[in-house]
Protein backbone atom coordinates (compact mmCIF):
# COMPACT_ATOMS: atom_id res chain seq x y z
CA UNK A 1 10.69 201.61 98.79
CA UNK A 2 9.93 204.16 100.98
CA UNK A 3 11.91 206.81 99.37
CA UNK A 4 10.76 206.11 96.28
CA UNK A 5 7.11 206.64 97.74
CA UNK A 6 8.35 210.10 99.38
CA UNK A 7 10.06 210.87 96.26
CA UNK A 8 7.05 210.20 93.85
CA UNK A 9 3.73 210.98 96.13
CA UNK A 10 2.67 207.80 95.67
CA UNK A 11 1.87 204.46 97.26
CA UNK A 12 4.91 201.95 96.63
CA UNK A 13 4.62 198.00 97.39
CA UNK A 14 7.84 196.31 97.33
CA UNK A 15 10.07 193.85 99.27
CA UNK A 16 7.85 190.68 98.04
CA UNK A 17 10.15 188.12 99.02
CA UNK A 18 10.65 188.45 102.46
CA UNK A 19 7.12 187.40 103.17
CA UNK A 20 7.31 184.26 101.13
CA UNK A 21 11.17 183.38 102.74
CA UNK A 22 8.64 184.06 106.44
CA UNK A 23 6.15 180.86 104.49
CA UNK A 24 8.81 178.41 104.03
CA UNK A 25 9.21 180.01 100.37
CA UNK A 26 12.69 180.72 98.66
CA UNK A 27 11.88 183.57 97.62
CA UNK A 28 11.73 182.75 93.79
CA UNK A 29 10.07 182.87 91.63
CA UNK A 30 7.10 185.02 92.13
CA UNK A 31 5.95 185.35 88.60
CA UNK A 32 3.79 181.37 88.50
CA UNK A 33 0.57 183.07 89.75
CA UNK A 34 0.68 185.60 87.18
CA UNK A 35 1.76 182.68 84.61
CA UNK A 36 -1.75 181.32 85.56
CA UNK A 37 -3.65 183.89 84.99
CA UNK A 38 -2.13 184.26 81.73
CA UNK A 39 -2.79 180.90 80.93
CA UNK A 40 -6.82 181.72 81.91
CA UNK A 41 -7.03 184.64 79.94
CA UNK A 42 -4.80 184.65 76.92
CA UNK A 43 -3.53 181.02 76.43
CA UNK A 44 -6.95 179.76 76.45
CA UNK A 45 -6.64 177.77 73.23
CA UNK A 46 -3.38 175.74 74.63
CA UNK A 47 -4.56 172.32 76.10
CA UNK A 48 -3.38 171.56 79.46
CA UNK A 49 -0.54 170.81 81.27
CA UNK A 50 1.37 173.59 79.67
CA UNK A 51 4.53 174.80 80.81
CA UNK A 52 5.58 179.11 80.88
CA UNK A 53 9.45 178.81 80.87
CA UNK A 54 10.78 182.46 81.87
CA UNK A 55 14.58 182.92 80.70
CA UNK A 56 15.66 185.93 82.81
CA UNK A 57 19.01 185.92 84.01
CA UNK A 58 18.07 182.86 85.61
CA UNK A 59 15.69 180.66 83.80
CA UNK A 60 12.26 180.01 85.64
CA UNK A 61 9.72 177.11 85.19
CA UNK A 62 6.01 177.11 85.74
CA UNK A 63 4.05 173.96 85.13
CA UNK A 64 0.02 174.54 84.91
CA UNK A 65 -1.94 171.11 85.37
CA UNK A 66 -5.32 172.88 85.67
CA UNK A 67 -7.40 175.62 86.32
CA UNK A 68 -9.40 175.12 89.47
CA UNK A 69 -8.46 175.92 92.96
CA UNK A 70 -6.49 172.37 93.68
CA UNK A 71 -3.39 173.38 95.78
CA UNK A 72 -1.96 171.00 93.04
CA UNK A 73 -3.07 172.61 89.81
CA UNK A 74 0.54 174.63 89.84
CA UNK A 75 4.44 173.57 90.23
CA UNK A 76 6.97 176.26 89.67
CA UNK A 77 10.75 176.84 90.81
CA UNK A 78 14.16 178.17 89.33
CA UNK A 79 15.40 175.58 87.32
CA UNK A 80 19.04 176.91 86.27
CA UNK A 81 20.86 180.05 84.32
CA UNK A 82 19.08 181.71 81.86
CA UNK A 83 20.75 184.34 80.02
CA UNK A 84 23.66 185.15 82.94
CA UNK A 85 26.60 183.16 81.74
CA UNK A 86 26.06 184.02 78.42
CA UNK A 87 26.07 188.14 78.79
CA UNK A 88 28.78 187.37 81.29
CA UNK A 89 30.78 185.45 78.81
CA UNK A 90 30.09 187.93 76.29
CA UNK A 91 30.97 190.85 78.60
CA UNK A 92 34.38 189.36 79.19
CA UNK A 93 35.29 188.08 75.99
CA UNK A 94 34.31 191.45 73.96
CA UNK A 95 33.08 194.52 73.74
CA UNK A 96 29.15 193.36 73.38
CA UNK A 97 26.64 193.40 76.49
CA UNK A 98 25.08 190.17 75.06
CA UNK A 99 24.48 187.65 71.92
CA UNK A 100 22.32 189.37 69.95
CA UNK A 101 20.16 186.42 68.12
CA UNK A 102 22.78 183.95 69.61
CA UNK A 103 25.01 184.71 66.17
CA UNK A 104 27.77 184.45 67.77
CA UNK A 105 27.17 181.11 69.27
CA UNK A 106 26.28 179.94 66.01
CA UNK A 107 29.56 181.30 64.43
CA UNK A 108 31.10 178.64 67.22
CA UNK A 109 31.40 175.33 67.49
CA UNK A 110 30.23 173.32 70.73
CA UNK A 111 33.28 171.83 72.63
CA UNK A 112 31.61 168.01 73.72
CA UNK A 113 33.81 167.02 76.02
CA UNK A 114 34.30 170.13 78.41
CA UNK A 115 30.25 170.59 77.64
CA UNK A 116 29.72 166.53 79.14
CA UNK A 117 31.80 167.43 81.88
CA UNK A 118 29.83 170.74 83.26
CA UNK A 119 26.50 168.55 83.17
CA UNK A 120 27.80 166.17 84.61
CA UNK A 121 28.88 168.41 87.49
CA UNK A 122 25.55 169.90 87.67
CA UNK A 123 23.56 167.09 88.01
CA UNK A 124 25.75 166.13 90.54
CA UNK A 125 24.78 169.11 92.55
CA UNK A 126 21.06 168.75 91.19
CA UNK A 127 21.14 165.16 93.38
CA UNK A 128 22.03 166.85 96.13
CA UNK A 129 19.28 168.83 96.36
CA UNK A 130 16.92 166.54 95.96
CA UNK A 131 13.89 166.98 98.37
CA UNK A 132 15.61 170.05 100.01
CA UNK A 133 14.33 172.93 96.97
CA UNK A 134 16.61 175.62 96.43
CA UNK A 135 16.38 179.11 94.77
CA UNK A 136 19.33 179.79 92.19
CA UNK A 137 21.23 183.10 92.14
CA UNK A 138 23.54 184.52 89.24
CA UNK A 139 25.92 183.97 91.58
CA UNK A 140 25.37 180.47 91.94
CA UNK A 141 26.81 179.23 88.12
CA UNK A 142 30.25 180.59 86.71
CA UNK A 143 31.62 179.92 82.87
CA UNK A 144 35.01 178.50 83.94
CA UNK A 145 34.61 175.71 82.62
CA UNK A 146 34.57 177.06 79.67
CA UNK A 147 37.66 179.45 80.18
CA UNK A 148 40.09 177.83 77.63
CA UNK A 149 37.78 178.38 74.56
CA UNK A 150 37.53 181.05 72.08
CA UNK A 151 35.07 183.59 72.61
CA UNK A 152 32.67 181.77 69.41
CA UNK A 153 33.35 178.37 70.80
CA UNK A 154 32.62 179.69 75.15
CA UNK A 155 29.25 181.20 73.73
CA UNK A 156 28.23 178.22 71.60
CA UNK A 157 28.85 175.72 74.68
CA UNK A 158 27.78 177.98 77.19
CA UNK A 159 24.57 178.27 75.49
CA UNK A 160 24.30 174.85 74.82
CA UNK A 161 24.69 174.14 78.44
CA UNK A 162 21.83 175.96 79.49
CA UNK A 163 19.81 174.54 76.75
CA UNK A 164 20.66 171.08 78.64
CA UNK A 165 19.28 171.99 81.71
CA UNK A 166 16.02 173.61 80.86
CA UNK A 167 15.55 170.18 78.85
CA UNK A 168 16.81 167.99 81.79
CA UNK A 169 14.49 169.76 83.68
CA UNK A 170 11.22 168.75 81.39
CA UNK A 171 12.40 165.65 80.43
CA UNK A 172 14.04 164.10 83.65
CA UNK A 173 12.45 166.08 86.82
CA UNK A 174 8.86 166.35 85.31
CA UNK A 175 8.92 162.09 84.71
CA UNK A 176 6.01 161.91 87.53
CA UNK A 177 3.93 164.51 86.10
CA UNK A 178 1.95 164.31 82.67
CA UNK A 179 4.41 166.00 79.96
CA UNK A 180 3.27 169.29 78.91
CA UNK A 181 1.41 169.60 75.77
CA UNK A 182 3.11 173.01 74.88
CA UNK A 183 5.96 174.86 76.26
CA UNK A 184 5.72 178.85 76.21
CA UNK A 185 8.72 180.88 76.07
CA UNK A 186 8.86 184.81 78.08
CA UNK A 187 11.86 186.92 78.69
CA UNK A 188 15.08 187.97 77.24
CA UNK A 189 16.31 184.36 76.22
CA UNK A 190 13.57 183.77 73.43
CA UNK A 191 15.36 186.15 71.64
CA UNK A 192 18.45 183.91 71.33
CA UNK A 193 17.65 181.59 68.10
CA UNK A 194 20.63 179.72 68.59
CA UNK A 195 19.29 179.06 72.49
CA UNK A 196 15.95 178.35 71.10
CA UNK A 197 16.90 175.95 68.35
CA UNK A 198 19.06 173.92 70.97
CA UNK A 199 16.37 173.89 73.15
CA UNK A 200 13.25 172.91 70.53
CA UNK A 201 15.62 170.03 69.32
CA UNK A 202 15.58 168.66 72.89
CA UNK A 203 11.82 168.30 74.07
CA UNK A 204 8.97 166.48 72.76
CA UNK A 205 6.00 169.14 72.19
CA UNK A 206 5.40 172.10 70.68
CA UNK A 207 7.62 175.41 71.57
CA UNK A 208 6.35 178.79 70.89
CA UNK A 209 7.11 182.25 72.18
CA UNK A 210 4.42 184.24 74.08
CA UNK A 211 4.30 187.07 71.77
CA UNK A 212 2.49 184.63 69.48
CA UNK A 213 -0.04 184.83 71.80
CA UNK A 214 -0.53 189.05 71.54
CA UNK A 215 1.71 189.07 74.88
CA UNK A 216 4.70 191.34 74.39
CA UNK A 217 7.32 188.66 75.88
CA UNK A 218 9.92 191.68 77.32
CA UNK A 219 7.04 192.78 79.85
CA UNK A 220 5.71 189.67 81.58
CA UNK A 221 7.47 189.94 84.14
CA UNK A 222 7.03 193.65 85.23
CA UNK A 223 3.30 193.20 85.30
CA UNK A 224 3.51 190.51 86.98
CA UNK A 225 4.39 192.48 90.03
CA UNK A 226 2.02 195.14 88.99
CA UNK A 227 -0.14 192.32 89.45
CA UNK A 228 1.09 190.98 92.68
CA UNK A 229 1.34 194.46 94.01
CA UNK A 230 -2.14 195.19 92.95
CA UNK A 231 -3.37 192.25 94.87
């Protein structure tokens, strides 16, 4: 940060998660407050609770309940991987930085088994955690489970495994709170039809993308620090 400001002549904020780690914070993610204001300015016609699901590398969650100044009117945390197995699959497998449009998932076919078995072992991990909240890296979630597969069949249960946990995460974890009355996609994994398709056929309101909304989905999150930096 500070060579960039020497470089550039110009005043540089960075380093945002230290001072959240110093609050008790894990550091991620730091877009929710920015996901509010959104929802004040340009989601205005969405009836609340809605929910802003960010799929980054890994996949983000921020649940809006209202828009007063209750402590309680926002719940957000990492929920799981969001596009990082895949492009790491992908990267492995072939020549291609990512799925483009999830087509080659959809060229695949979803192995059950070794897909029932990699939940399984997540939610195992998910128990653990309970009441102790924990950040997710990339590094956290690996694809060798799905190792033995061709590259087709890897991406099309890979995918589908992510798809599973964004949904376990709305339909399970949220069962105390009210169920959202719309869930808005932002980042890279919108793009992903095949991801999105999974993921619609899992949940029980309406899923959109946030560029239906006049929001250009591949920037929300780079104004969002703009934002926080701002403040």
């Amino acid at each position: 940060g500070k060579l960039l400001s020497k470089s550039t002549k110009k005043k540089v904020i960075y380093d945002f998660r230290q001072n959240d780690l110093k609050h008790g914070g894990t550091g991620a993610p730091l877009t929710p407050i920015f996901h509010l204001l959104l929802s004040k300015k340009k989601l205005k016609q969405n009836k609340l609770p809605i929910l802003i699901l960010n799929i980054g590398g890994i996949a983000n969650a921020t649940y809006i309940k209202r828009h007063d100044k209750n402590e309680n009117s926002l719940t957000a945390l990492d929920i799981g991987p969001g596009n990082c197995l895949i492009d790491k699959w992908i990267r492995k497998k072939s020549k291609k930085n990512y799925d483009e449009n999830g087509l080659i998932a959809k060229s695949g076919t979803i192995n059950k088994f070794i897909l029932d078995k990699a939940i399984s072992s997540w939610i195992t991990r998910l128990n653990k955690n309970i009441g102790h909240p924990a950040s997710h890296d990339i590094s956290d979630y690996d694809y060798s489970f799905a190792n033995e597969l061709s590259l087709e069949d890897g991406a099309a249960t890979i995918t589908e495994y992510s798809s599973e946990i964004y949904a376990h995460y709305i339909n399970k974890i949220m069962k105390e709170e009210t169920y959202p009355k719309a869930i808005i996609v932002c980042g890279g994994g919108r793009k992903n039809k095949f991801l999105m398709e999974s993921f619609k056929k899992k949940i029980y309101c309406p899923l959109t993308k946030i560029d239906d909304f006049n929001i250009n989905g591949d920037f929300v999150e780079s104004k969002a620090f703009a934002y926080l930096a701002i403040r």
